[in-house]
PDB file of N, CA and C in Angstrom:
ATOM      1  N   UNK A   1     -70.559 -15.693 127.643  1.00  0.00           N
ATOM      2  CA  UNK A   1     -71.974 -15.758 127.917  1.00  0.00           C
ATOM      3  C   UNK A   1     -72.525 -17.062 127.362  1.00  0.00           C
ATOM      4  N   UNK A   2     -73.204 -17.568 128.371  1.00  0.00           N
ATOM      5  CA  UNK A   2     -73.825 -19.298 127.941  1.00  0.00           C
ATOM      6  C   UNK A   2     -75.052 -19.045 127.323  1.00  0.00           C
ATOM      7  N   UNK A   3     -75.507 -19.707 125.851  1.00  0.00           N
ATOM      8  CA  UNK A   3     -76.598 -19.558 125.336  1.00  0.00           C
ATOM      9  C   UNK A   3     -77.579 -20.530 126.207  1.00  0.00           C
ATOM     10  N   UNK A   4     -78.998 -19.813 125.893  1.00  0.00           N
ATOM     11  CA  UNK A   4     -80.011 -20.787 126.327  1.00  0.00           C
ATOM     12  C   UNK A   4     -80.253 -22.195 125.883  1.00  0.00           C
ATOM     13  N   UNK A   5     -80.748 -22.699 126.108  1.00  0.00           N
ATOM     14  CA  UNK A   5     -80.468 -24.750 125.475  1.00  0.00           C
ATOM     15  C   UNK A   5     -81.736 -24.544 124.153  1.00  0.00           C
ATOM     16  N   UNK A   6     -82.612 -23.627 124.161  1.00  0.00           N
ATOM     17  CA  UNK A   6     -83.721 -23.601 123.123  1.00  0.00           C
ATOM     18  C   UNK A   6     -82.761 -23.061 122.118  1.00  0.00           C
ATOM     19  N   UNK A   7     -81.864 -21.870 121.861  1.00  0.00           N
ATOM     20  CA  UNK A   7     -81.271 -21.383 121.360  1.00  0.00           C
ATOM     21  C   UNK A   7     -80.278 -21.929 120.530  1.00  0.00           C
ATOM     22  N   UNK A   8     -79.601 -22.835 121.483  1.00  0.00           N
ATOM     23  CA  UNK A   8     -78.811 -23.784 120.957  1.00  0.00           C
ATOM     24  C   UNK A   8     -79.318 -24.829 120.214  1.00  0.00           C
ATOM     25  N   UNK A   9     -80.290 -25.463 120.944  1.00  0.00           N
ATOM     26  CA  UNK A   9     -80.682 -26.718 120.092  1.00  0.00           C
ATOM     27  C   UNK A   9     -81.561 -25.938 118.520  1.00  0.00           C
ATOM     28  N   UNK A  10     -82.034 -24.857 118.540  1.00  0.00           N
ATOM     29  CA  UNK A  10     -82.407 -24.299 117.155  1.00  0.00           C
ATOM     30  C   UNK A  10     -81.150 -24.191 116.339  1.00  0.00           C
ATOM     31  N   UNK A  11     -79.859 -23.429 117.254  1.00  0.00           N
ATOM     32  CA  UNK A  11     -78.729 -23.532 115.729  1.00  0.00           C
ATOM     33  C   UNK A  11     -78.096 -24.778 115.634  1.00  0.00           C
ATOM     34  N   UNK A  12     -78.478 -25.959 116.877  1.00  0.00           N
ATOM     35  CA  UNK A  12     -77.893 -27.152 116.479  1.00  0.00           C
ATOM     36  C   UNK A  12     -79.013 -27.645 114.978  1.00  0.00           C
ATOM     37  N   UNK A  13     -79.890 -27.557 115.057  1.00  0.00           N
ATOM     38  CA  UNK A  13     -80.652 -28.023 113.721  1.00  0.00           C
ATOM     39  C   UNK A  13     -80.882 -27.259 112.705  1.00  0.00           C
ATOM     40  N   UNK A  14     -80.289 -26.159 112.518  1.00  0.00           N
ATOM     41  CA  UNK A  14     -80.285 -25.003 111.448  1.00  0.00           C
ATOM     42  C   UNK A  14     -78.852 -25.501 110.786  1.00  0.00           C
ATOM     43  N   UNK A  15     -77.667 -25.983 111.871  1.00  0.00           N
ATOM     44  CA  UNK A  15     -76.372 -26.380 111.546  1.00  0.00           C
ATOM     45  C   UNK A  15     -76.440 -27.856 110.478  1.00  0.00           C
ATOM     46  N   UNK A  16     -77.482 -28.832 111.301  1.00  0.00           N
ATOM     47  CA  UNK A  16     -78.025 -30.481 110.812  1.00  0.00           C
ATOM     48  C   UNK A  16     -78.439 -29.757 109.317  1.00  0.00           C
ATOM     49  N   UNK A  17     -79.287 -29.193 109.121  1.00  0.00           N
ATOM     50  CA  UNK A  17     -79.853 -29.045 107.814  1.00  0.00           C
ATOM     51  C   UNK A  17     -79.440 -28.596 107.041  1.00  0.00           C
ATOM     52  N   UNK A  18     -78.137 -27.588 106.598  1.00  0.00           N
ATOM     53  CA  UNK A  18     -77.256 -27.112 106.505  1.00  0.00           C
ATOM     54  C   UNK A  18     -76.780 -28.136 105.753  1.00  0.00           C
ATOM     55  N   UNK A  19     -75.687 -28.800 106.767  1.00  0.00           N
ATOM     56  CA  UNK A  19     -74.922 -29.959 105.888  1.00  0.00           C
ATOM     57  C   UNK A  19     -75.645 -31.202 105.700  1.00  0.00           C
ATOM     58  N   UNK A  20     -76.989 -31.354 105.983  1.00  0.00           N
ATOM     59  CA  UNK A  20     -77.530 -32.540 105.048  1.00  0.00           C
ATOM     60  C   UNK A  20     -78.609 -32.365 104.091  1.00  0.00           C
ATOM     61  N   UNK A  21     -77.963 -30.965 103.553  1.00  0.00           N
ATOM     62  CA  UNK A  21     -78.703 -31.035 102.311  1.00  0.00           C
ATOM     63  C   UNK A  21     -80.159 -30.410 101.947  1.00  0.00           C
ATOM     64  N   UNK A  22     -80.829 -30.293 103.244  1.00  0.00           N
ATOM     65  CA  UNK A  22     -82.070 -29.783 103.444  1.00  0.00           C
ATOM     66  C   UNK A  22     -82.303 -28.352 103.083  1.00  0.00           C
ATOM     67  N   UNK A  23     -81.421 -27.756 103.107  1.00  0.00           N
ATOM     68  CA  UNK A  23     -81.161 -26.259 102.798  1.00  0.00           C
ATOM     69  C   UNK A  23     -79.852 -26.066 101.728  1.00  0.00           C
ATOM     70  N   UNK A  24     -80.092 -26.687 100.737  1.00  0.00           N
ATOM     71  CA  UNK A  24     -78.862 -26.440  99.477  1.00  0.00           C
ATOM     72  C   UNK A  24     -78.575 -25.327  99.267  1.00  0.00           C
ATOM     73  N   UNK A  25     -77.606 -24.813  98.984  1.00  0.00           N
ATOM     74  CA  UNK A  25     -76.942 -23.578  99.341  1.00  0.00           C
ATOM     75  C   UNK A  25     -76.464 -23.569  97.522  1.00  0.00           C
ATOM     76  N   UNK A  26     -76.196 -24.608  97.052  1.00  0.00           N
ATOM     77  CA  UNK A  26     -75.421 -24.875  95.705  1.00  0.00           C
ATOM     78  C   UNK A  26     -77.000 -25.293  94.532  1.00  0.00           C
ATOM     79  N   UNK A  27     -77.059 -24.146  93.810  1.00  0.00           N
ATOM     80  CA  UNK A  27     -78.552 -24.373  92.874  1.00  0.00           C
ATOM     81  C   UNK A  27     -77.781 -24.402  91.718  1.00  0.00           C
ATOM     82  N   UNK A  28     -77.656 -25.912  91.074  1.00  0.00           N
ATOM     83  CA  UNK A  28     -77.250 -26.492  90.070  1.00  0.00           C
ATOM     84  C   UNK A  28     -78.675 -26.189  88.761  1.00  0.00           C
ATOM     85  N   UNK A  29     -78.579 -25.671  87.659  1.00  0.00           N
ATOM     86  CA  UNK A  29     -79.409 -25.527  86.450  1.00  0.00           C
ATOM     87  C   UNK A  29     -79.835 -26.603  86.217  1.00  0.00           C
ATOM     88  N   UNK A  30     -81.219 -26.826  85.795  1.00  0.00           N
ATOM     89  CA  UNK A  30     -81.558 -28.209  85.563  1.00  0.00           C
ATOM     90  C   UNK A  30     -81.714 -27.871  83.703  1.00  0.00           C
ATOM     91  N   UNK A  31     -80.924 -28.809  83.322  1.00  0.00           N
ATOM     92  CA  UNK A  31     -81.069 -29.294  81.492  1.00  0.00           C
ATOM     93  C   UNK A  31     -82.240 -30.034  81.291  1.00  0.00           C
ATOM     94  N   UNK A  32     -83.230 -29.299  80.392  1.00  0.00           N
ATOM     95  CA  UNK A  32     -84.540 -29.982  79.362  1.00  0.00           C
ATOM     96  C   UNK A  32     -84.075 -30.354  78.105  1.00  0.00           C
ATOM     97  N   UNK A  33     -84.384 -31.201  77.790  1.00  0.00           N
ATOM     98  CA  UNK A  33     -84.020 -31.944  76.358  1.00  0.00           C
ATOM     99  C   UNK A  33     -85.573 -31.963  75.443  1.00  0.00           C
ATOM    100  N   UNK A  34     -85.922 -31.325  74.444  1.00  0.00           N
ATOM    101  CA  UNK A  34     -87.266 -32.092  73.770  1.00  0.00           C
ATOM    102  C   UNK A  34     -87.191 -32.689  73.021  1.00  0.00           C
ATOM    103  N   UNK A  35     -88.106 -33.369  72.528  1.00  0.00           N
ATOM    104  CA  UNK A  35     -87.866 -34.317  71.407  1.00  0.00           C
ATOM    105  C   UNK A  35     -87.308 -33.933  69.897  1.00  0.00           C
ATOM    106  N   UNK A  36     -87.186 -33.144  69.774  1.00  0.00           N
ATOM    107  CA  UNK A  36     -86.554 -32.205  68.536  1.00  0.00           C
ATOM    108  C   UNK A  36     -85.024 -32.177  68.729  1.00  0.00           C
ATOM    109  N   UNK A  37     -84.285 -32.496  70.037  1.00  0.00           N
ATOM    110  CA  UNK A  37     -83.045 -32.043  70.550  1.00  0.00           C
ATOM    111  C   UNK A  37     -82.672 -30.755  70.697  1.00  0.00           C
ATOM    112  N   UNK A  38     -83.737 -29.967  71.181  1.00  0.00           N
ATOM    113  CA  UNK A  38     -82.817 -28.328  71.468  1.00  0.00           C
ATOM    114  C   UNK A  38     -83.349 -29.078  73.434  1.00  0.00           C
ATOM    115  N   UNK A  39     -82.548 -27.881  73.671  1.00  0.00           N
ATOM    116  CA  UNK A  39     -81.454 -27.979  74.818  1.00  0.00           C
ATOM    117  C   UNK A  39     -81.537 -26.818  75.360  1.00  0.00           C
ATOM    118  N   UNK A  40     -82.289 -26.350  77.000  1.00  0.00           N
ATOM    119  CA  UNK A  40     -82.261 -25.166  77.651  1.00  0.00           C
ATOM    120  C   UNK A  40     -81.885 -25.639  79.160  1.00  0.00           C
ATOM    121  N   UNK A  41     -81.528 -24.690  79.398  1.00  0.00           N
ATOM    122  CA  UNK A  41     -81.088 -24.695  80.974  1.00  0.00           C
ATOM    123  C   UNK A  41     -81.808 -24.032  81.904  1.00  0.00           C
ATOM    124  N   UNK A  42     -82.144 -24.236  83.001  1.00  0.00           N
ATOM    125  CA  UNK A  42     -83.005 -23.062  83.892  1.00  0.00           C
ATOM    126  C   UNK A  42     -82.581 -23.113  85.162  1.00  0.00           C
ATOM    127  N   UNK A  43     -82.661 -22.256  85.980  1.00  0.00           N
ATOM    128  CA  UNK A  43     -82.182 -22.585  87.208  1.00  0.00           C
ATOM    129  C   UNK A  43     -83.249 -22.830  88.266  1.00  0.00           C
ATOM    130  N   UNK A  44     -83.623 -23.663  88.824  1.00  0.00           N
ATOM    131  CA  UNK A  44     -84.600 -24.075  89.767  1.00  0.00           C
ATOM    132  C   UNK A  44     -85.471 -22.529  90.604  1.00  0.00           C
ATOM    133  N   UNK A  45     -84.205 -21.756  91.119  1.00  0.00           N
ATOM    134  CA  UNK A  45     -84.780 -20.328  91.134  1.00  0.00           C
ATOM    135  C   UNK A  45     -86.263 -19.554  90.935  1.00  0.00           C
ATOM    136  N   UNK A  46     -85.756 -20.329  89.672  1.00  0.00           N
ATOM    137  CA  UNK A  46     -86.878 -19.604  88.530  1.00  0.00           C
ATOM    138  C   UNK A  46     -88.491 -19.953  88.465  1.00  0.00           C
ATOM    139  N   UNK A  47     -88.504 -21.116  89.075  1.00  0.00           N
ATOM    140  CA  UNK A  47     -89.597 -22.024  89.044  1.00  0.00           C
ATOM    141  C   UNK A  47     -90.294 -23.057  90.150  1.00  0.00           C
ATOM    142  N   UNK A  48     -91.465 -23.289  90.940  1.00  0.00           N
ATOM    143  CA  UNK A  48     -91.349 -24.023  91.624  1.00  0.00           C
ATOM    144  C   UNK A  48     -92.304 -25.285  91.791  1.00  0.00           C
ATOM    145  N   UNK A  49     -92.655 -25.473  90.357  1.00  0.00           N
ATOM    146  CA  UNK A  49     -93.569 -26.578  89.877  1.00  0.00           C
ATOM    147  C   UNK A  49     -93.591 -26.839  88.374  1.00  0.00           C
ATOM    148  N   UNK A  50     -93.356 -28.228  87.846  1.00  0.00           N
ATOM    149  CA  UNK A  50     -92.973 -28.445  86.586  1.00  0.00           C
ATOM    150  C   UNK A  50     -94.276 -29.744  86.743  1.00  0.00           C
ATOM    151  N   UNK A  51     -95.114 -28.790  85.143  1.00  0.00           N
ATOM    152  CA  UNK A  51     -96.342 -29.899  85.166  1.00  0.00           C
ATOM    153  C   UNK A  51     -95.806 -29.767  83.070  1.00  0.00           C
ATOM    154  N   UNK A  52     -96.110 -31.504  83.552  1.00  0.00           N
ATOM    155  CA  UNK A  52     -95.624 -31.723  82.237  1.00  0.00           C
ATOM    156  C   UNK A  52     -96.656 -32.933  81.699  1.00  0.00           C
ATOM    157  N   UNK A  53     -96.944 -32.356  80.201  1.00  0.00           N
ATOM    158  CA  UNK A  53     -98.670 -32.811  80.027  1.00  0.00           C
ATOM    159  C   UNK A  53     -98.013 -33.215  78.284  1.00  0.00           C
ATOM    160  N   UNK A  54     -98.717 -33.968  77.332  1.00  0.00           N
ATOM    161  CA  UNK A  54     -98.673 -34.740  76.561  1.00  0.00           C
ATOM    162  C   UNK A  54     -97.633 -33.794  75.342  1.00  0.00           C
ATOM    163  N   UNK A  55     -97.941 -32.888  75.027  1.00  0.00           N
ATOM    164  CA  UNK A  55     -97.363 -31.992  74.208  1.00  0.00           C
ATOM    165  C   UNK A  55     -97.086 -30.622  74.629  1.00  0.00           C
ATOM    166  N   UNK A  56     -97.128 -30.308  76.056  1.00  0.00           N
ATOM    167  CA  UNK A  56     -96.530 -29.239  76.408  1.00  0.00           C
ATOM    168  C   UNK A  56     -95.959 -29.454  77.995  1.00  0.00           C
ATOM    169  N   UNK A  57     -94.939 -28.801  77.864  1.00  0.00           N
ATOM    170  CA  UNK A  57     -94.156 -28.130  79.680  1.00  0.00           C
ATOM    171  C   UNK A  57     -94.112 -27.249  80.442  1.00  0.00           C
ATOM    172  N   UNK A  58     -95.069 -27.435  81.336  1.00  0.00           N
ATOM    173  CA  UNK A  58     -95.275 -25.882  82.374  1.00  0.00           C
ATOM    174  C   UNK A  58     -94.277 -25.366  83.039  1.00  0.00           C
ATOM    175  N   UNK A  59     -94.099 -24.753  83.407  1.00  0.00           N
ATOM    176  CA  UNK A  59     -92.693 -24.105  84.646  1.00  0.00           C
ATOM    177  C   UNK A  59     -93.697 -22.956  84.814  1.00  0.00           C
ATOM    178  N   UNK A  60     -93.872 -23.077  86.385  1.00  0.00           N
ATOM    179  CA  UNK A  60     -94.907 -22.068  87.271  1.00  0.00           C
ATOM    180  C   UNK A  60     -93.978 -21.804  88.494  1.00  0.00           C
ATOM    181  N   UNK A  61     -94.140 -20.581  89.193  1.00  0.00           N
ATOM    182  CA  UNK A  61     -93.561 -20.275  90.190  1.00  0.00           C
ATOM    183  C   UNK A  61     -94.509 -19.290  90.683  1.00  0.00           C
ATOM    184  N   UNK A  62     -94.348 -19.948  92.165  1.00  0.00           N
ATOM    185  CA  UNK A  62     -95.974 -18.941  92.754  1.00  0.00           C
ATOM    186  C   UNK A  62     -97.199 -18.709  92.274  1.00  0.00           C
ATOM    187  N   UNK A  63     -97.509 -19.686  91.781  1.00  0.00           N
ATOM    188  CA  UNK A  63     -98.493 -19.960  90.639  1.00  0.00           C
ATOM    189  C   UNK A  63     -98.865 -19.047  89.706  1.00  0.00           C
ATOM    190  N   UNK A  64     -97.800 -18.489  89.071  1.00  0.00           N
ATOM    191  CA  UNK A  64     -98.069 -17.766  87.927  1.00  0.00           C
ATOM    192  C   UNK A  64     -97.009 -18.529  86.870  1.00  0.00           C
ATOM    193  N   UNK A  65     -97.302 -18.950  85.525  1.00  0.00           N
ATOM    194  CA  UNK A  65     -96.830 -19.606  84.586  1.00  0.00           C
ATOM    195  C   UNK A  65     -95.227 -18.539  83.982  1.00  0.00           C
ATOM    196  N   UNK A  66     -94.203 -19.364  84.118  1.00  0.00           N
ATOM    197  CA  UNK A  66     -92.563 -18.918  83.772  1.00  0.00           C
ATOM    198  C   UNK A  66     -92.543 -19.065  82.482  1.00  0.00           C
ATOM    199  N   UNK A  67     -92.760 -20.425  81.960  1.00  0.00           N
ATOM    200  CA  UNK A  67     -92.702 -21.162  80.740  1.00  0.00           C
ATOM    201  C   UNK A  67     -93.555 -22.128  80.279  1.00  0.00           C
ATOM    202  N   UNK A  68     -93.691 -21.805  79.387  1.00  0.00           N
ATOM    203  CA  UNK A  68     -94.451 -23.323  78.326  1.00  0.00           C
ATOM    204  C   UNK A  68     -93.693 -23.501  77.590  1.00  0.00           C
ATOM    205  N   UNK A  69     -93.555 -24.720  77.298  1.00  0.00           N
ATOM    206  CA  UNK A  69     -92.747 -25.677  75.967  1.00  0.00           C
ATOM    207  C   UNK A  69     -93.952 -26.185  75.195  1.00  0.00           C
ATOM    208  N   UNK A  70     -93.863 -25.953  73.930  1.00  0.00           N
ATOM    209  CA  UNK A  70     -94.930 -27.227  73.701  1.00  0.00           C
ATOM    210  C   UNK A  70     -94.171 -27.599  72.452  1.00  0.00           C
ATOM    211  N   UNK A  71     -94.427 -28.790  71.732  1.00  0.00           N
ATOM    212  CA  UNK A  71     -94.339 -29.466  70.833  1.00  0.00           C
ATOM    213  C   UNK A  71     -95.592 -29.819  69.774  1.00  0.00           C
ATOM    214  N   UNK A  72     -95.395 -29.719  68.323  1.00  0.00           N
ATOM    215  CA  UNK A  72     -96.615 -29.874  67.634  1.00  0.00           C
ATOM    216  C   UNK A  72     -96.410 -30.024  66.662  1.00  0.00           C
ATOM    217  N   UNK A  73     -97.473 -31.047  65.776  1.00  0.00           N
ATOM    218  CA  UNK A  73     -97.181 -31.468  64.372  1.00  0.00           C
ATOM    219  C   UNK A  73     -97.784 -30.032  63.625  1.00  0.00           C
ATOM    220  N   UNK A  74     -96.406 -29.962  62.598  1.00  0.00           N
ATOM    221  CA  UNK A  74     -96.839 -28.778  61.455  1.00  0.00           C
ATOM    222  C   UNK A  74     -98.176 -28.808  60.664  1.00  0.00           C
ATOM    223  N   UNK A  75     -98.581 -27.509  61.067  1.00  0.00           N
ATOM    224  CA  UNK A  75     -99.747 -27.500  59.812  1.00  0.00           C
ATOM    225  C   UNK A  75    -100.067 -27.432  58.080  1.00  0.00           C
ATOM    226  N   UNK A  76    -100.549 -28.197  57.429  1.00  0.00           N
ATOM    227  CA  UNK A  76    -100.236 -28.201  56.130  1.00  0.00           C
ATOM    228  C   UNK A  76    -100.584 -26.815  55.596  1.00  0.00           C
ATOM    229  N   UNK A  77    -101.087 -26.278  55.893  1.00  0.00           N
ATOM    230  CA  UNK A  77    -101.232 -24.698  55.385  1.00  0.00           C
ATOM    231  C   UNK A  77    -100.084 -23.933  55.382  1.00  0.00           C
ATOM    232  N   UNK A  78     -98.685 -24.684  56.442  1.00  0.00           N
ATOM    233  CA  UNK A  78     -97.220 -23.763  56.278  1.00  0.00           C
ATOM    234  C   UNK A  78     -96.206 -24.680  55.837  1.00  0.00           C
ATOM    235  N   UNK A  79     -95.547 -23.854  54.911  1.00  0.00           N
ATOM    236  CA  UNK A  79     -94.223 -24.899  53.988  1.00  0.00           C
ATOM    237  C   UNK A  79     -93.540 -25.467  55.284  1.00  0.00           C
ATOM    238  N   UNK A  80     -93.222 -24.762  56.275  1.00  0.00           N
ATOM    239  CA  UNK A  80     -92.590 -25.476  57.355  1.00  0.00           C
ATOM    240  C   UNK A  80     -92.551 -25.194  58.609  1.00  0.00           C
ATOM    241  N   UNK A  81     -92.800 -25.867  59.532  1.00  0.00           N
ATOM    242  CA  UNK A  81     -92.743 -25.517  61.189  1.00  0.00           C
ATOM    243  C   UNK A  81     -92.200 -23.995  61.102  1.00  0.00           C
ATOM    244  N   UNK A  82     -91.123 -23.871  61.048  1.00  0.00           N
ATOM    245  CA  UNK A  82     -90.591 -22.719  61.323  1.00  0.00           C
ATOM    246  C   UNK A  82     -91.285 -21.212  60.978  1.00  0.00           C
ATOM    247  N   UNK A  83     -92.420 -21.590  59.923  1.00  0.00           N
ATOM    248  CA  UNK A  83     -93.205 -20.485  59.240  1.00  0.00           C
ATOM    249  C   UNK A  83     -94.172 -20.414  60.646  1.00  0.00           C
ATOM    250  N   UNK A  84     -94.408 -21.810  60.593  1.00  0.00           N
ATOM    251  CA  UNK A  84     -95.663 -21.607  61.723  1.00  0.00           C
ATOM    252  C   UNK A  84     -95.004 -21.200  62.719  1.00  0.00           C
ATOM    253  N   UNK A  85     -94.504 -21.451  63.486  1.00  0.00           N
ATOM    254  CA  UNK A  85     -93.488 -20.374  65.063  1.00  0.00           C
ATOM    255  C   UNK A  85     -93.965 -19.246  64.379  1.00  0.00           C
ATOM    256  N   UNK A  86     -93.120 -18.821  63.582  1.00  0.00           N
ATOM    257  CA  UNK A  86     -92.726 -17.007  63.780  1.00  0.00           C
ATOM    258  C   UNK A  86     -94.526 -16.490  63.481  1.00  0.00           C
ATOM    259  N   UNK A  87     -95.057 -17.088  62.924  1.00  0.00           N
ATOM    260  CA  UNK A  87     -97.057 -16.990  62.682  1.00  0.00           C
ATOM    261  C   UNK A  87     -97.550 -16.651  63.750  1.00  0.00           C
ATOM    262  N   UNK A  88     -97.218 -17.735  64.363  1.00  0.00           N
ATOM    263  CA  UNK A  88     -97.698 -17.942  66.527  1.00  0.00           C
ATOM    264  C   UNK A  88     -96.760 -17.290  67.293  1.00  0.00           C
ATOM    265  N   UNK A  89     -95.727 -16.704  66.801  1.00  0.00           N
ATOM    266  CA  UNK A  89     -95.463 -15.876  67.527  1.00  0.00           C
ATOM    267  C   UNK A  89     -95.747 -14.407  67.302  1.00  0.00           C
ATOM    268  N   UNK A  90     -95.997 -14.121  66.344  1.00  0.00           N
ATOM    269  CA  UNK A  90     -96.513 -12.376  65.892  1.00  0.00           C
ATOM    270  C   UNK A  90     -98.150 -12.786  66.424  1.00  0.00           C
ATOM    271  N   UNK A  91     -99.044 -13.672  66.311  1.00  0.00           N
ATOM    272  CA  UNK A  91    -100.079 -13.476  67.006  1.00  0.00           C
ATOM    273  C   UNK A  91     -99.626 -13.580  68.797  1.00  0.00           C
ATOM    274  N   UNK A  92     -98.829 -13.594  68.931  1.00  0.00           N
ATOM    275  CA  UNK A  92     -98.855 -14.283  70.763  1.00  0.00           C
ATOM    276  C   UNK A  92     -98.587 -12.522  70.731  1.00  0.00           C
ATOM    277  N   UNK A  93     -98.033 -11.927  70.293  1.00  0.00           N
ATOM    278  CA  UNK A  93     -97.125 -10.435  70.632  1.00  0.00           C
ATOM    279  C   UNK A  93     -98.496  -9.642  70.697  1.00  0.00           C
ATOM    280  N   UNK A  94     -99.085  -9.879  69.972  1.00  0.00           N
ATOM    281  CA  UNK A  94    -100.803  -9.413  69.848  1.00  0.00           C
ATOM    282  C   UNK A  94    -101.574  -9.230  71.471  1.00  0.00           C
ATOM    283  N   UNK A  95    -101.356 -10.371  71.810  1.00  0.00           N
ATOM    284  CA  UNK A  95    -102.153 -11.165  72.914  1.00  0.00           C
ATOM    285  C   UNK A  95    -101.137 -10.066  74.280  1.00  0.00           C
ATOM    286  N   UNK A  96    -101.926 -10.161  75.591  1.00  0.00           N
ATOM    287  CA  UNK A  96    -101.635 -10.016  76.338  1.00  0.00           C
ATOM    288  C   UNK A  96    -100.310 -10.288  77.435  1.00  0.00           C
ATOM    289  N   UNK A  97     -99.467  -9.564  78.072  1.00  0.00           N
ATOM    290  CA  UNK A  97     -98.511  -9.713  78.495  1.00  0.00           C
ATOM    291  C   UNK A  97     -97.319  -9.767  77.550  1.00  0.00           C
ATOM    292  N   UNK A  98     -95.855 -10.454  78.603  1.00  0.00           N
ATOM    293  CA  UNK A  98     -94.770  -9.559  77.860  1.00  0.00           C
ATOM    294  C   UNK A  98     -94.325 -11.311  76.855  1.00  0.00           C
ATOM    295  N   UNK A  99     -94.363 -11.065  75.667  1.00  0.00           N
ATOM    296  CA  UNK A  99     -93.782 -12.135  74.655  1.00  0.00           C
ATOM    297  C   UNK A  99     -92.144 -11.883  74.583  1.00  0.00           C
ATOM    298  N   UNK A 100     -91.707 -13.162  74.393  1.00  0.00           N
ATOM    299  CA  UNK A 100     -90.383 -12.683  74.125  1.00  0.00           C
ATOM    300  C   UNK A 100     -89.466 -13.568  73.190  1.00  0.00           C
ATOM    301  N   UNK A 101     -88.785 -13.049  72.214  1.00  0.00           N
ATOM    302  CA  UNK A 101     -87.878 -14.275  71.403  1.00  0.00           C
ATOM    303  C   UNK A 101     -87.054 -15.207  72.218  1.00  0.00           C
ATOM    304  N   UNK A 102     -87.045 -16.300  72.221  1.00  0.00           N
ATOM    305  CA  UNK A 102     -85.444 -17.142  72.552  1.00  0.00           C
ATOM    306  C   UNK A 102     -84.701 -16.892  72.372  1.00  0.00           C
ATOM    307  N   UNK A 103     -83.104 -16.683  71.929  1.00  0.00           N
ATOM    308  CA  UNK A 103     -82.229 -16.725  71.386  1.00  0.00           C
ATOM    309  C   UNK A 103     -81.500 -17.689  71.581  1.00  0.00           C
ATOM    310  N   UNK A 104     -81.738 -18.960  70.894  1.00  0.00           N
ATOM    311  CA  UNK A 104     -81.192 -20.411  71.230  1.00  0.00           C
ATOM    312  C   UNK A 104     -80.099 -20.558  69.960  1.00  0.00           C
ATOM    313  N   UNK A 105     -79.663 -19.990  68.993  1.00  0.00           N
ATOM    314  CA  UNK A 105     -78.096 -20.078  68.326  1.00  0.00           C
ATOM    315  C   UNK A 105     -78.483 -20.247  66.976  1.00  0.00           C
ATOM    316  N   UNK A 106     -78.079 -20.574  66.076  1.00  0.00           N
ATOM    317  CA  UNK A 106     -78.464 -20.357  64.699  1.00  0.00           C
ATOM    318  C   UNK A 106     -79.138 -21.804  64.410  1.00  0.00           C
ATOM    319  N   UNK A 107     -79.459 -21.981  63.632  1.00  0.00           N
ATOM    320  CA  UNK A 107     -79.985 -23.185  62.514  1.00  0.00           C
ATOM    321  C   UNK A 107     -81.102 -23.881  63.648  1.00  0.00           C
ATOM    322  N   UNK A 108     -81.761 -23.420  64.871  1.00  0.00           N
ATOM    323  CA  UNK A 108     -82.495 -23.863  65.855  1.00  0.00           C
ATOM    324  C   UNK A 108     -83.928 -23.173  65.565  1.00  0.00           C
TER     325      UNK A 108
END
């Protein structure tokens, strides 16, 4: 049975896009580096707009926010960054929606 020529010429360019890339089939993780040197991976999947602003990193998908990164000088009121995280993070658990730990490996 002979296909119609509309038919064809649609899987001839479903075939074109295919192998040039237009439709990647292979979703490679993209690596973030911050200035601190920790190191996450994400898979594009996950996200479909990366707004990235002076001291923090958005990752939004369907315009609802995936991730924030931010970066920030310690406050003298805590012996050390790390006091302040786990501070901002028992108030974030407070706050609305689902909070969640990292688990990025020891001494991080």
């Amino acid at each position: 049975m002979k296909l119609p020529i509309t038919t064809a010429i649609i899987r001839g360019i479903f075939l074109v896009s295919l192998v040039s890339g237009c439709a990647s089939l292979d979703q490679q993780p993209i690596e973030f580096r911050t200035s601190s040197d920790i190191v996450f991976k994400l898979n594009s999947r996950q996200y479909d707009t990366v707004d990235i602003q002076h001291f923090e990193t958005q990752l939004w998908r369907d315009s609802v926010l995936v991730v924030s990164v931010m970066s920030m000088e310690t406050n003298a009121a805590f012996s050390t960054a790390v006091e302040e995280v786990r501070q901002g993070f028992k108030e974030a658990q407070k706050s609305f929606g689902d909070v969640i730990e990292l688990n990025v490996g020891k001494g991080i």
